[in-house]
N, C-alpha and C. Protein backbone atom coordinates (compact mmCIF):
# COMPACT_ATOMS: atom_id res chain seq x y z
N UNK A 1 9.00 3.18 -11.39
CA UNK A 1 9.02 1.88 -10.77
C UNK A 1 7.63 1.61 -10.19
N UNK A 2 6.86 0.29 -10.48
CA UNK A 2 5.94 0.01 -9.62
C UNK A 2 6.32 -1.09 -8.99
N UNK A 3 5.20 -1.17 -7.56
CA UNK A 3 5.78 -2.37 -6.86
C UNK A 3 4.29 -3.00 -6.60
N UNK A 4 4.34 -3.74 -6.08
CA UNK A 4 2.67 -4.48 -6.13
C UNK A 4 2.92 -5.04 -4.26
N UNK A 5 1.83 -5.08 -3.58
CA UNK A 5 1.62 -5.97 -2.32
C UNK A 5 0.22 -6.51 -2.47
N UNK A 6 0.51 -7.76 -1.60
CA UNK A 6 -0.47 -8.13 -1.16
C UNK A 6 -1.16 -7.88 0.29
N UNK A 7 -2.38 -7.55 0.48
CA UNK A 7 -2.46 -6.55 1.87
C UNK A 7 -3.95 -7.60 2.49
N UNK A 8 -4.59 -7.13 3.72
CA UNK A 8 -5.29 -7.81 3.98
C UNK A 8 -6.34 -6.59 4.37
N UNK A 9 -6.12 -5.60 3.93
CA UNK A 9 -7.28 -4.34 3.98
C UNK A 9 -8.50 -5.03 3.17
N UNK A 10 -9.87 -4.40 3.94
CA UNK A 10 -10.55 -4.82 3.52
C UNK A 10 -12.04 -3.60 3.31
N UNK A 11 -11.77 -2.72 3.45
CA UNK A 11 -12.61 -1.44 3.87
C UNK A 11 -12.08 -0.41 3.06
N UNK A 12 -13.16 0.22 2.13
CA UNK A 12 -12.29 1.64 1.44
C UNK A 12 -11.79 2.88 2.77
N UNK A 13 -12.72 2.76 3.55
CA UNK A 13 -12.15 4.44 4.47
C UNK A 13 -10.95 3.52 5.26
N UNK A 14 -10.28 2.49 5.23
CA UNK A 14 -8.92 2.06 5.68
C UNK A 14 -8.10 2.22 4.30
N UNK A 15 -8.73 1.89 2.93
CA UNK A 15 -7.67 1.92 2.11
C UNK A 15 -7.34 4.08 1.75
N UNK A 16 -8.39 3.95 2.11
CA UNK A 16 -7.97 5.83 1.93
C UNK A 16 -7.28 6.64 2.97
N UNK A 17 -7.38 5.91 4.38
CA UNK A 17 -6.13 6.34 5.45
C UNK A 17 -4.66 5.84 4.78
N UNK A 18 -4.26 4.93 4.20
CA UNK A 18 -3.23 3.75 4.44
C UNK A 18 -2.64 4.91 3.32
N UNK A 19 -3.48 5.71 2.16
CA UNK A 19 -3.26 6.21 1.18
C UNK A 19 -2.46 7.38 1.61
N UNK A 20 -3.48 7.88 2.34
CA UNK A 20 -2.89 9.10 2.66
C UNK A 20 -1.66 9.23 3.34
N UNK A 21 -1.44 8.18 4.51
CA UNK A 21 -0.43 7.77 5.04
C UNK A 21 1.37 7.82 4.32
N UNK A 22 1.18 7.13 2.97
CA UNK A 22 2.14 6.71 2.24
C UNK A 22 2.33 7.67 1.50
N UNK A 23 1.30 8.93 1.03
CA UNK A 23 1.20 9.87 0.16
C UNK A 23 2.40 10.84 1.28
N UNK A 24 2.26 10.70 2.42
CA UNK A 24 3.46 11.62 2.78
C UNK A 24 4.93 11.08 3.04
N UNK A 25 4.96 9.74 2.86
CA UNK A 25 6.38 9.25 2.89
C UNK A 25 6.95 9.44 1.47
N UNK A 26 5.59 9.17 0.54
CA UNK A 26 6.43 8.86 -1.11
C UNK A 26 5.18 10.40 -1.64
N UNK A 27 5.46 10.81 -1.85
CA UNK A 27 4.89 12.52 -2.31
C UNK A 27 5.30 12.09 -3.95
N UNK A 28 4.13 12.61 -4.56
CA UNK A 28 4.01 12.56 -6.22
C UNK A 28 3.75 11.38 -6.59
N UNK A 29 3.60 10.37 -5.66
CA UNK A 29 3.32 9.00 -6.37
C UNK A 29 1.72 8.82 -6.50
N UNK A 30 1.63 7.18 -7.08
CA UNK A 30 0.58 7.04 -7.06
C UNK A 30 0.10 5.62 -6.59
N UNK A 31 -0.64 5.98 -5.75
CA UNK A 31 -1.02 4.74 -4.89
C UNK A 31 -2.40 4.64 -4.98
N UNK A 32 -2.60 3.08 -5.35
CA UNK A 32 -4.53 2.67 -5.22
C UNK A 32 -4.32 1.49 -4.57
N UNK A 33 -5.42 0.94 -4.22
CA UNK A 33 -5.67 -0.59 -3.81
C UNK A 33 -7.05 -0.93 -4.97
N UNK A 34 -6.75 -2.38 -5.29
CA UNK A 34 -8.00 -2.97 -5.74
C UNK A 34 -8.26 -4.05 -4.30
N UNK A 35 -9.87 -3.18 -4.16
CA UNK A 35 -9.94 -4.14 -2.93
C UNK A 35 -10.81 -5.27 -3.27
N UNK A 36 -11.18 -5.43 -4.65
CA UNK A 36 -12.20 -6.72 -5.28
C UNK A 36 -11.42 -7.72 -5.78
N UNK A 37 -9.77 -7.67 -6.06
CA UNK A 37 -8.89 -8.66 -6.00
C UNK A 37 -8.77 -9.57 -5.08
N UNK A 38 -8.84 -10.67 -5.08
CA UNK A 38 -8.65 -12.05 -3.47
C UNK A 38 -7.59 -11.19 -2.43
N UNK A 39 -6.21 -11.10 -3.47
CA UNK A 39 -5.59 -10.50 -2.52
C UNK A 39 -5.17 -9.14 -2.04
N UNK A 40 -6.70 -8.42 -2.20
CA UNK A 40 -6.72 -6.61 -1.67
C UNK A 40 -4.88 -6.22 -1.91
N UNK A 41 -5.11 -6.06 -3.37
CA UNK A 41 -3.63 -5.83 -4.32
C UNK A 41 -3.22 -3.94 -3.70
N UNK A 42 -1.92 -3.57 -3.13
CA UNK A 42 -1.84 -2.10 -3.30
C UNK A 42 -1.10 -2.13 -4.09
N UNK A 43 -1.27 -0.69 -5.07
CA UNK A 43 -0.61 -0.50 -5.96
C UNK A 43 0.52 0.77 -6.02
N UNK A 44 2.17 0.84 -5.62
CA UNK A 44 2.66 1.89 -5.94
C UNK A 44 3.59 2.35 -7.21
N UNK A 45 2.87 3.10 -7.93
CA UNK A 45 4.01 4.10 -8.83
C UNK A 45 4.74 5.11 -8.53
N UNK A 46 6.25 5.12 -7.97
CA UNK A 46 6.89 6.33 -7.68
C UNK A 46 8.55 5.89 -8.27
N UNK A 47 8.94 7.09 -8.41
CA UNK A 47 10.43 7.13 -8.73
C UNK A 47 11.48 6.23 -7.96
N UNK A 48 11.19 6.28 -6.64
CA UNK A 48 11.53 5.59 -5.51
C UNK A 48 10.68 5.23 -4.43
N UNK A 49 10.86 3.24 -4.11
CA UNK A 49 10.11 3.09 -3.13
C UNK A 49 10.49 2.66 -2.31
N UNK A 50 10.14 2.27 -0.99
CA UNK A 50 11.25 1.28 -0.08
C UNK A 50 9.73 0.21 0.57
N UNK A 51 9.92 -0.99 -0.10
CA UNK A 51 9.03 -1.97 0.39
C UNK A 51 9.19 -2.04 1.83
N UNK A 52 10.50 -1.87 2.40
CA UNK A 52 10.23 -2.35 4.37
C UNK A 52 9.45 -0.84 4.77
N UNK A 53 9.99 0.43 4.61
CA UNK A 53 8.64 1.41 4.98
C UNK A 53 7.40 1.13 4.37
N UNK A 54 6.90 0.78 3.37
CA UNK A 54 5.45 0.09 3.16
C UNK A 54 4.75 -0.70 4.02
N UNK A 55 5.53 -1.45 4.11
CA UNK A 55 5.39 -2.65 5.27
C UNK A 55 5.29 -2.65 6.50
N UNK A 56 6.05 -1.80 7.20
CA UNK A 56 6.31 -1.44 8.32
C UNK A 56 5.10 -0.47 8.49
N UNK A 57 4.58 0.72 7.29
CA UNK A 57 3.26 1.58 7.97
C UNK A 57 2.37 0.33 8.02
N UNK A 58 2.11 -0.22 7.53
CA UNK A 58 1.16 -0.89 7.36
C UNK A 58 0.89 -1.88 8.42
N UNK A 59 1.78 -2.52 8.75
CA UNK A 59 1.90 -2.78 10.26
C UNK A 59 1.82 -2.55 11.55
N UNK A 60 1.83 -0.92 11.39
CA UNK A 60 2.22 -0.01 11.94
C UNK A 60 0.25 0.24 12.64
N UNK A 61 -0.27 0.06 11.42
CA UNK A 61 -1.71 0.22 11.64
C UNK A 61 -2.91 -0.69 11.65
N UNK A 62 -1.77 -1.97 11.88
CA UNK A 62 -2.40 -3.55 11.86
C UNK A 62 -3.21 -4.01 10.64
N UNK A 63 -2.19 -3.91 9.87
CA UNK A 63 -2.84 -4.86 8.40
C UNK A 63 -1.66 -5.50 8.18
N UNK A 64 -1.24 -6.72 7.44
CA UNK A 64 -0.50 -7.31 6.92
C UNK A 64 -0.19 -6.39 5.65
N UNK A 65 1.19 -7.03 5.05
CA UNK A 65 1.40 -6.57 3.73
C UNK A 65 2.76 -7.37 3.35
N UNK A 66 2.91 -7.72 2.07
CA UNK A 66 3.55 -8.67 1.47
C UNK A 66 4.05 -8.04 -0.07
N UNK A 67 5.25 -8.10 -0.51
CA UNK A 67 5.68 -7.89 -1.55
C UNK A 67 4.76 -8.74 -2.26
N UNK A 68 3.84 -8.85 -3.23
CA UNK A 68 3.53 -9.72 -4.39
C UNK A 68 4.12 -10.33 -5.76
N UNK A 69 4.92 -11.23 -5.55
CA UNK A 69 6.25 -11.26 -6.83
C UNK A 69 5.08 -12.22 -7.86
């Protein structure tokens, strides 16, 4: 399953905390951000995801984040 957000990160050493962050909720996945997209796109591939914990770290560490449909 991938899921896509739209985020308002704007700094690689924030997109590589936010990474690491999620790397211990969702373990084996794979998470990037394109931060040269308008809307600093994150990207997750895992078996299972839960968009409100995405959302919620991310909040958690004052960035926005938005399902991207």
């Amino acid at each position: 399953m991938i899921e896509i957000f739209k985020t308002n990160v704007q700094e690689i050493e924030q997109s590589n905390m936010i990474v690491a962050k999620l790397l211990e909720h969702f373990p084996n996945s794979k998470i990037n951000f394109d931060l040269e997209d308008c809307d600093k796109i994150l990207r997750i591939h895992s078996l299972s995801i839960s968009n409100s914990v995405i959302i919620e770290l991310l909040n958690a560490h004052g960035f926005h984040c938005e399902v991207l449909l």
